[in-house]
Protein backbone atom coordinates (compact mmCIF):
# COMPACT_ATOMS: atom_id res chain seq x y z
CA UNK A 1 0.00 0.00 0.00
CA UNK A 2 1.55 3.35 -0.60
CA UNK A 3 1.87 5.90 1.50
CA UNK A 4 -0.24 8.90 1.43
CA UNK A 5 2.61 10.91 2.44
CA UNK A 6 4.44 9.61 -0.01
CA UNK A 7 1.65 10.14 -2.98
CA UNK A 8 1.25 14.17 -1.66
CA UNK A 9 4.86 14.55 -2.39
CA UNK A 10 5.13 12.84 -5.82
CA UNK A 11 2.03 15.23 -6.65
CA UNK A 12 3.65 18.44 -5.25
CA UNK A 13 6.64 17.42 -7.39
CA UNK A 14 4.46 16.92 -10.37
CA UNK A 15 2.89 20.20 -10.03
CA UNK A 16 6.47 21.93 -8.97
CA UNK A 17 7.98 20.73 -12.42
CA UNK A 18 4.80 21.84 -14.69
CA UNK A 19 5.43 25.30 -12.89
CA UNK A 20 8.89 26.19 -13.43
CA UNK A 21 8.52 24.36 -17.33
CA UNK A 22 5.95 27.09 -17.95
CA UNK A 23 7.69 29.77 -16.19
CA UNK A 24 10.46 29.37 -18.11
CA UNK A 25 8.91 28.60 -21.17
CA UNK A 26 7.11 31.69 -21.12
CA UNK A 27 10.29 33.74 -20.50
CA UNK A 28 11.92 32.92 -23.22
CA UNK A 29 8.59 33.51 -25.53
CA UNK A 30 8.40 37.06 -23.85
CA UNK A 31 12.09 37.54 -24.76
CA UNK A 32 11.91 36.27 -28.22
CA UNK A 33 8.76 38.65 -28.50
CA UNK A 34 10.37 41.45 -26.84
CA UNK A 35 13.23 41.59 -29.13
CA UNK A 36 10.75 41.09 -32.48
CA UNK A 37 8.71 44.51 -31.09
CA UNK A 38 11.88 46.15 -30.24
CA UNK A 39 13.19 45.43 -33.96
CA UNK A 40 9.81 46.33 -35.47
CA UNK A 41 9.56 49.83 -33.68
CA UNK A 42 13.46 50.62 -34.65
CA UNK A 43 12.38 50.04 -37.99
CA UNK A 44 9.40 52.20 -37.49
CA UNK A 45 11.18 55.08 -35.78
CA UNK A 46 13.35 55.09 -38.56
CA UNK A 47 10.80 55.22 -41.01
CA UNK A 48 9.48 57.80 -39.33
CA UNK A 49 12.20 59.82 -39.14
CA UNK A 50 13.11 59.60 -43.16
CA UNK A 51 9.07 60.30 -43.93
CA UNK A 52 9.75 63.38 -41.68
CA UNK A 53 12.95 64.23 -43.83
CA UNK A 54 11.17 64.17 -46.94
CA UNK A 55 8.11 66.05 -45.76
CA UNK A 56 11.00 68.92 -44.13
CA UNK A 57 12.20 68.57 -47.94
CA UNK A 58 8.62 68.90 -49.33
CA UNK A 59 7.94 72.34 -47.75
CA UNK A 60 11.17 73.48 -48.29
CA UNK A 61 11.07 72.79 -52.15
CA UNK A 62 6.86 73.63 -52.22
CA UNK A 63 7.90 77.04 -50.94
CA UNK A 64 10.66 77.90 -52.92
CA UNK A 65 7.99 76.88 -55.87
CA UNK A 66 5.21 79.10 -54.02
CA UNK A 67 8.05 82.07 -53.90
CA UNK A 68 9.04 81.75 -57.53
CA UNK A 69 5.56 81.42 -59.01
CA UNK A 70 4.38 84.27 -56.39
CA UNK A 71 6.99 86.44 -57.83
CA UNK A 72 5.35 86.05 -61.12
CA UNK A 73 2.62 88.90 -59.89
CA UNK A 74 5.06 90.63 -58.29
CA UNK A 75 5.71 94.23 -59.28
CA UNK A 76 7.75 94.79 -62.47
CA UNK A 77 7.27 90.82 -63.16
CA UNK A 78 7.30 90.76 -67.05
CA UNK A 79 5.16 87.32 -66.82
CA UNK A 80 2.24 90.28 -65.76
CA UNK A 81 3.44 93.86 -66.16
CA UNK A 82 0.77 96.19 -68.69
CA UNK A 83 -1.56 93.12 -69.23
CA UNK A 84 -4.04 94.95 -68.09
CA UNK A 85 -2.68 98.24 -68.15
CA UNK A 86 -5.43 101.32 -68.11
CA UNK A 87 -8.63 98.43 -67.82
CA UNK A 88 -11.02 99.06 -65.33
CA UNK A 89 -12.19 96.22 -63.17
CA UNK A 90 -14.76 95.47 -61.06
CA UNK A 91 -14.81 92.11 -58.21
CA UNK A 92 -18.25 91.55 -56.85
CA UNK A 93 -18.25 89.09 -54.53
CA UNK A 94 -20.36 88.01 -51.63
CA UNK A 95 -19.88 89.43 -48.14
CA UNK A 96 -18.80 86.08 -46.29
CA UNK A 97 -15.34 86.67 -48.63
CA UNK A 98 -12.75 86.19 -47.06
CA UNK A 99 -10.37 89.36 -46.78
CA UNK A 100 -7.50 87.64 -47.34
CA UNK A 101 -8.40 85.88 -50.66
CA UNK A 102 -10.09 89.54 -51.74
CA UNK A 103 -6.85 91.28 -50.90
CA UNK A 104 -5.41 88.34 -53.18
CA UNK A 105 -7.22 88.62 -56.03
CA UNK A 106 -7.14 92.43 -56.37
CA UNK A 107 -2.54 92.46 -55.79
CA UNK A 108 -2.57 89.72 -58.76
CA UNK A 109 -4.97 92.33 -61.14
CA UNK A 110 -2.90 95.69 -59.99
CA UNK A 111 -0.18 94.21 -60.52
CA UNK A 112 -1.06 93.61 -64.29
CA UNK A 113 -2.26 97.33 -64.38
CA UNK A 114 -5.47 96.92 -64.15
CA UNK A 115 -7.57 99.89 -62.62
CA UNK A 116 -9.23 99.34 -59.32
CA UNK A 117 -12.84 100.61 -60.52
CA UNK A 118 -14.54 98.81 -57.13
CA UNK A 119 -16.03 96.11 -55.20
CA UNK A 120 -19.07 94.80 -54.99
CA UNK A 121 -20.29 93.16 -52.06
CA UNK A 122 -23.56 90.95 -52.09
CA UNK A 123 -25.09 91.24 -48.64
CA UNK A 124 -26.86 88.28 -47.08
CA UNK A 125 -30.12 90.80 -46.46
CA UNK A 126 -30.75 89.65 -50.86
CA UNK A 127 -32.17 86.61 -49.32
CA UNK A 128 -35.04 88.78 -48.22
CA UNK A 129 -35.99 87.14 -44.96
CA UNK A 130 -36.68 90.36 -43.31
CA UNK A 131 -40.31 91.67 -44.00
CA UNK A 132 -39.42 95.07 -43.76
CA UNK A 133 -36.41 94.99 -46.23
CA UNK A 134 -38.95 92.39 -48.63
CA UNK A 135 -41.16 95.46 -48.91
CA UNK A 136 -38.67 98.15 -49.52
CA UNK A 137 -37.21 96.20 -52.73
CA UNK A 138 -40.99 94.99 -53.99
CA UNK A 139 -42.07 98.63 -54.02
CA UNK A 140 -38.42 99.43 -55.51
CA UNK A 141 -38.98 96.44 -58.46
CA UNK A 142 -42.63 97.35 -58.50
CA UNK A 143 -43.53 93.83 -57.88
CA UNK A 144 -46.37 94.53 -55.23
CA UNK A 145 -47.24 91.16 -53.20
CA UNK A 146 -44.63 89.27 -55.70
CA UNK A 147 -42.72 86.42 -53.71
CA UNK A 148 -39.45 86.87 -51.86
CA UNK A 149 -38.21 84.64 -55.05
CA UNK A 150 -39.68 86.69 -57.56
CA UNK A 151 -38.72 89.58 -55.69
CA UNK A 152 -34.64 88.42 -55.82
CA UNK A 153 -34.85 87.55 -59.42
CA UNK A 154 -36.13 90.35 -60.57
CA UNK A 155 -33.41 92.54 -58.55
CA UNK A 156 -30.73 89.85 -60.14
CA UNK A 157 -31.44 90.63 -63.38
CA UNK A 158 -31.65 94.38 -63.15
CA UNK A 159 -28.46 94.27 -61.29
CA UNK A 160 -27.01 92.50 -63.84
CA UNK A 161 -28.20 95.11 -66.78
CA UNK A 162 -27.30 97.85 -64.74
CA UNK A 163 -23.33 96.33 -64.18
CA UNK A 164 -23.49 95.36 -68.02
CA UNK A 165 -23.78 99.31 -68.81
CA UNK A 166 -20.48 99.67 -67.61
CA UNK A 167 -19.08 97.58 -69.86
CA UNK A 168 -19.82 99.72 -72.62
CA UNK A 169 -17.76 102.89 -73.95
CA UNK A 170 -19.41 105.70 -71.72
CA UNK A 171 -21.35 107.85 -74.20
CA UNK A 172 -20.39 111.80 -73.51
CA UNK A 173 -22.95 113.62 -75.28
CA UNK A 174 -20.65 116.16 -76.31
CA UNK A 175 -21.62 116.38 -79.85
CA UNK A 176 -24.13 115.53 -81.69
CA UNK A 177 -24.02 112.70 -83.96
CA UNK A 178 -22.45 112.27 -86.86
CA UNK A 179 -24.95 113.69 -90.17
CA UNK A 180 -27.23 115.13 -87.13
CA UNK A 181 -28.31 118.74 -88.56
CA UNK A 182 -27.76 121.83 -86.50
CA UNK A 183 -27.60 125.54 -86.50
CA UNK A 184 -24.87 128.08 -87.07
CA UNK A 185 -24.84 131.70 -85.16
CA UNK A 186 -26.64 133.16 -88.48
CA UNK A 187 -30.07 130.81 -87.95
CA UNK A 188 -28.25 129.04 -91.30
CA UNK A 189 -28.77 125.11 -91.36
CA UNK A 190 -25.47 123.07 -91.53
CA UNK A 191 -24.34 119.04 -90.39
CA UNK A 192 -21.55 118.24 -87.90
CA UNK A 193 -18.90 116.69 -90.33
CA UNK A 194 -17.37 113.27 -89.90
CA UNK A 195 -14.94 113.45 -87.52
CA UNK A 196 -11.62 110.98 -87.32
CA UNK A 197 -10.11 109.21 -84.13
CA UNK A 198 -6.66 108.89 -83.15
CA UNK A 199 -7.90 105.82 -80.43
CA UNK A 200 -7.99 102.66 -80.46
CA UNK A 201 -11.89 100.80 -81.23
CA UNK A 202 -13.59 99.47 -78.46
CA UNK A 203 -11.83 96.08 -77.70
CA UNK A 204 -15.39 94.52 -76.80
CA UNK A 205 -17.82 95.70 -80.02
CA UNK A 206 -20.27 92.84 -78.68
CA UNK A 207 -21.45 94.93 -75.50
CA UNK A 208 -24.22 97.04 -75.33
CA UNK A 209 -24.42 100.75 -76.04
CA UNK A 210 -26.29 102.69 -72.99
CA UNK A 211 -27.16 106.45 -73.50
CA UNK A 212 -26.67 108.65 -70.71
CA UNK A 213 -30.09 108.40 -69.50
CA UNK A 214 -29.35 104.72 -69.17
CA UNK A 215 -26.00 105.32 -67.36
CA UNK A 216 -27.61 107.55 -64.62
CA UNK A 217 -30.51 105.30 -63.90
CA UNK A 218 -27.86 102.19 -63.53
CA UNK A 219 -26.16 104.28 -61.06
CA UNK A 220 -29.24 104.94 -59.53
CA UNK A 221 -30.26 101.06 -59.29
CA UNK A 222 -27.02 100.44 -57.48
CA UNK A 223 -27.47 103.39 -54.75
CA UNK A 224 -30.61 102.02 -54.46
CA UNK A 225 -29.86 98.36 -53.81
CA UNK A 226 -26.81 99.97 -51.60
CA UNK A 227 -29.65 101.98 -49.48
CA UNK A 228 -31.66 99.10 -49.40
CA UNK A 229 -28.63 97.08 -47.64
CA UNK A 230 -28.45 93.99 -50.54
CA UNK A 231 -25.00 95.31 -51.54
CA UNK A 232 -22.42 97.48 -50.58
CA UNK A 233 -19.96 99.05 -52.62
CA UNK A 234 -16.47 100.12 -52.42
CA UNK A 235 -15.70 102.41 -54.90
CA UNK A 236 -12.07 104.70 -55.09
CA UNK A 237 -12.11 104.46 -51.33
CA UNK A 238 -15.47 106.04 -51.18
CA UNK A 239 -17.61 102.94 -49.51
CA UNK A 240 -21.12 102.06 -48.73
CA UNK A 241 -22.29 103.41 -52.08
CA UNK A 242 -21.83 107.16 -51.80
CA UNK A 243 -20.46 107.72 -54.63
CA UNK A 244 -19.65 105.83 -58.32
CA UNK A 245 -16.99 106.73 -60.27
CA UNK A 246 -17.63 107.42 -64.05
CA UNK A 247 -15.62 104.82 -65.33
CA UNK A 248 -16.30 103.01 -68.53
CA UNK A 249 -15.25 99.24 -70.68
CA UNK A 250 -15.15 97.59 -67.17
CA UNK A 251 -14.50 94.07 -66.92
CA UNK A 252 -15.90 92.19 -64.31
CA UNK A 253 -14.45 89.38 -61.70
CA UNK A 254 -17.24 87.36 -59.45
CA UNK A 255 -15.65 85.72 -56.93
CA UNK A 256 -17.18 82.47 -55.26
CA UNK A 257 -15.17 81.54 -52.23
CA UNK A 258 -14.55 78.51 -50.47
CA UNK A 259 -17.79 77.39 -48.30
CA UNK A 260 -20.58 79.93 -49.80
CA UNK A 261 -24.07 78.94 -49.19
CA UNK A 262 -25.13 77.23 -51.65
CA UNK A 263 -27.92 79.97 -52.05
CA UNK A 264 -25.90 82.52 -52.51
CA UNK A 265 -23.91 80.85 -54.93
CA UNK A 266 -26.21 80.26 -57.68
CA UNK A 267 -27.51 83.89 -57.09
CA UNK A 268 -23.87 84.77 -57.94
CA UNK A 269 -24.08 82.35 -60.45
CA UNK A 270 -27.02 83.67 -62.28
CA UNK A 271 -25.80 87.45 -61.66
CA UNK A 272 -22.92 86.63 -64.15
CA UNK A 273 -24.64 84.01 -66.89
CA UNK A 274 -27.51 87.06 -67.46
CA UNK A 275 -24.59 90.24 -67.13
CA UNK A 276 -22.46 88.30 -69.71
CA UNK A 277 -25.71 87.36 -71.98
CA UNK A 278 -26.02 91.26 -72.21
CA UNK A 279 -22.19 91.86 -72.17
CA UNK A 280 -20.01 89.12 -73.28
CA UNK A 281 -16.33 88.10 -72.47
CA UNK A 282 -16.49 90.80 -69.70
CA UNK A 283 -17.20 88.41 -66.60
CA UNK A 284 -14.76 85.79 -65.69
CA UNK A 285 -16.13 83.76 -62.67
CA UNK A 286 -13.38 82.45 -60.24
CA UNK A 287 -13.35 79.90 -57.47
CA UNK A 288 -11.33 80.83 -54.07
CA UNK A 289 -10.00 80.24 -51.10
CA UNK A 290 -8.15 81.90 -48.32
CA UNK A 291 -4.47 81.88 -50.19
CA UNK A 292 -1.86 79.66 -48.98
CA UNK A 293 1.34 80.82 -46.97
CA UNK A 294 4.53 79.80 -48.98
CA UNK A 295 5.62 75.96 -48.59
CA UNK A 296 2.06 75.18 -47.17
CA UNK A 297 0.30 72.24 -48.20
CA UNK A 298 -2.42 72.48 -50.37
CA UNK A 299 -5.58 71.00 -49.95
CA UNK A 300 -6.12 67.45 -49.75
CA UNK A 301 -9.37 67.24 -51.51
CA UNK A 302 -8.77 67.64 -55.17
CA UNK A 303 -12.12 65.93 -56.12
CA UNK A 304 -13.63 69.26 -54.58
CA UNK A 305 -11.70 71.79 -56.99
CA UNK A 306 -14.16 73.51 -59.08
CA UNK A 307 -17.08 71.96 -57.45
CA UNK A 308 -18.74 75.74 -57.48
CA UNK A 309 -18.19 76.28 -61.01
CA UNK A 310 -19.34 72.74 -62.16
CA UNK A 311 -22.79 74.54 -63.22
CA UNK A 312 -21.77 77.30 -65.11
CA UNK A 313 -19.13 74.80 -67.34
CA UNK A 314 -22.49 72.33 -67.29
CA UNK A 315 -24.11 75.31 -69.13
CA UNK A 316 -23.71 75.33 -73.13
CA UNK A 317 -24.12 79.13 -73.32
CA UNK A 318 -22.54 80.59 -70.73
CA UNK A 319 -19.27 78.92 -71.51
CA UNK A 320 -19.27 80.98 -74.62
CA UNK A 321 -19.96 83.85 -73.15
CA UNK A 322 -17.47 83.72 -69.93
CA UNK A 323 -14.85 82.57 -68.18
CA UNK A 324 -13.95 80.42 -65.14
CA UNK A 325 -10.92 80.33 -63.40
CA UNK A 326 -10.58 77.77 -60.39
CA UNK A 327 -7.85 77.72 -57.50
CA UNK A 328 -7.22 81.07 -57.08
CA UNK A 329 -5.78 80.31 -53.52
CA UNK A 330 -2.44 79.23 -55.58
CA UNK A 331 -0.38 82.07 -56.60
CA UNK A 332 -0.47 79.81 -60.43
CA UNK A 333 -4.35 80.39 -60.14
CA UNK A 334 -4.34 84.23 -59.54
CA UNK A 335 -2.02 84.81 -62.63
CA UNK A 336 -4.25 82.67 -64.44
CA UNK A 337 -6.79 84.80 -63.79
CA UNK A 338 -4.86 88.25 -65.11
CA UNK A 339 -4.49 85.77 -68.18
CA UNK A 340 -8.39 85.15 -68.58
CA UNK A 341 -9.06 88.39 -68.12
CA UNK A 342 -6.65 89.79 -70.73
CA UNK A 343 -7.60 87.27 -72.90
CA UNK A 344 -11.25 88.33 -72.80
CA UNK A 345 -10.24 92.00 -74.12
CA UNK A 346 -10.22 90.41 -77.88
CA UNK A 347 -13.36 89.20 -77.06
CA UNK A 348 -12.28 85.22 -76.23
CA UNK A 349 -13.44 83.56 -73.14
CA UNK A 350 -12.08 80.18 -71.78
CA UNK A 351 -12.25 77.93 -68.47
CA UNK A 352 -9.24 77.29 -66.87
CA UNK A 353 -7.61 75.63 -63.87
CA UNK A 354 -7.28 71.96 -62.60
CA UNK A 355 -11.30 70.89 -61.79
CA UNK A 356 -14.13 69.50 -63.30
CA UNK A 357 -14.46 71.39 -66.69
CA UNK A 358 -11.49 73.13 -67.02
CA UNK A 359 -11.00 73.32 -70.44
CA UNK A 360 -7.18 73.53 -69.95
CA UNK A 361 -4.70 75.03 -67.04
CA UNK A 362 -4.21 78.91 -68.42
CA UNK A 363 -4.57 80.44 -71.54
CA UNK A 364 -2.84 79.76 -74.69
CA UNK A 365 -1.63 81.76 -77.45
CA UNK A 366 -3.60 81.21 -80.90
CA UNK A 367 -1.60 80.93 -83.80
């Protein structure tokens, strides 16, 4: 018979080797796993480190691009100098803009030359949610009762006719026309000869011809609509629609930043399809954004680039009548844009940039 004593021990010896087989069993696992981590994260770190070389590298060479291409629309830069030398443009844009892509946008068209006629500023108040405003603009339209809609389209396309007059040569009444009969000093009918021109035509023979009359009530309109609060205007530092300057042949940039509502986009949209039906190749239509600092990275998202031009390119006449530029955040983008709008002053219009209907990246020379 064996002894219990005996039995307990062989058990407790049983049990005794099991333990220290695992224990050390699972040491040297742990070790062996240790060391594989430990080899894994080395290699790591060090990937790490030569992805954050080549990103250091990345900025560094992105802004040496972004100082070179910037220095394109710099002053004196024969890439931009006289382009638009003497032209007067207008931006309109709407009042969410922000300042720092406006600012942009107006250095890259200066720079070319181009003469700072004034800014436009849609106001949110167009949407015509207040009652009291709603009434002020249907007795203005003379649309009594007419829906807030109604109401906005109707001040869209009047807007739009009365910008369009400034595209035109500004009529000065000076003489009479040519052939018109008048009277000398001795009551003795005569006609106002022919006269010749030293000038140049006017570069845009497709836009309309206003009279005076028609001037002075479009200046009127855009007091109005000023008064009213649906746009401001800055015009040779004289703001909130005091005063207009009389400036003729204006060409005309609508931006569309970055995160507009899209309400107030296709207002903007529709602003510039009917002004360039009356007046065309004098509207180019860019997409924005606040503009990158040198050697930042761009946006991520290029599926999204030209997303708020997409329906004007959709649209089989306005693409002959204007002009899209997208990207205008990128210093390439703004002197696109001087290209566009030069190109437009022999009456051409194109869509440029990288998104969805770009028609190619900037402007090329024919011939």
């Amino acid at each position: 018979m064996i002894n219990f004593r005996f039995h307990l021990v062989s058990l407790v010896a049983v049990f005794l080797a099991l333990g220290v087989g695992v224990a050390m069993g699972a040491s040297f696992v742990d070790r062996a796993t240790v060391d594989t981590l430990r080899g894994r994260l080395d290699q790591l770190e060090g990937n790490y480190r030569e992805r954050g070389q080549e990103i250091d590298d990345l900025h560094d060479h992105l802004r040496r691009t972004d100082e070179r291409t910037a220095a394109l629309l710099g002053e004196g830069s024969a890439a931009v100098a006289e382009r638009l030398a003497g032209r007067n443009v207008a931006v309109v844009a709407p009042s969410s803009t922000p300042p720092a892509a406006l600012d942009a946008a107006w250095s890259a068209l200066e720079a070319a030359g181009a003469v700072r006629s004034g800014t436009l500023r849609v106001e949110e108040a167009l949407a015509l949610e207040d009652e009291a405003v709603l009434e002020e603009v249907r007795t203005m339209m003379e649309l009594d009762s007419a829906t807030p809609a109604l109401v906005r389209g109707r001040v869209l396309d009047r807007l739009a006719g009365a910008l369009a007059a400034f595209t035109a040569t500004e009529p000065t009444n000076a003489t009479p026309p040519e052939g018109t009969p008048t009277t000398e000093a001795g009551g003795a009918p005569t006609t106002v000869p022919p006269t010749t021109t030293t000038t140049e035509p006017p570069f845009r023979p497709l836009g309309p011809a206003p009279t005076t009359d028609e001037l002075a009530d479009a200046r009127s309109l855009l007091l109005g609509l000023a008064d009213a609060g649906l746009i401001t205007l800055d015009t040779d530092g004289v703001r909130d629609g005091q005063d207009l300057p009389s400036v003729d042949e204006v060409t005309y940039v609508v931006l569309l930043p970055e995160g507009t509502e899209p309400e107030v986009v296709a207002d903007l949209q529709r602003l510039a399809g009917d002004l360039a039906e009356v007046a065309p190749a004098t509207v180019t239509v860019a997409e924005t954004g606040v503009p990158r600092e040198p050697g930042e990275l761009p946006s991520l998202q290029p599926d999204r680039v030209g997303g708020l031009l997409v329906e004007l390119r959709s649209d089989d006449d306005a693409v002959e009548r204007l002009s899209t530029v997208d990207g205008l955040q990128e210093p390439l983008g703004r002197l696109t844009l001087v290209l566009a709008v030069e190109e437009q002053l022999s009456g051409r219009v194109g869509h440029y940039g990288t998104g969805v209907g770009a028609t190619g990246t900037v402007p090329r020379i024919e011939g």
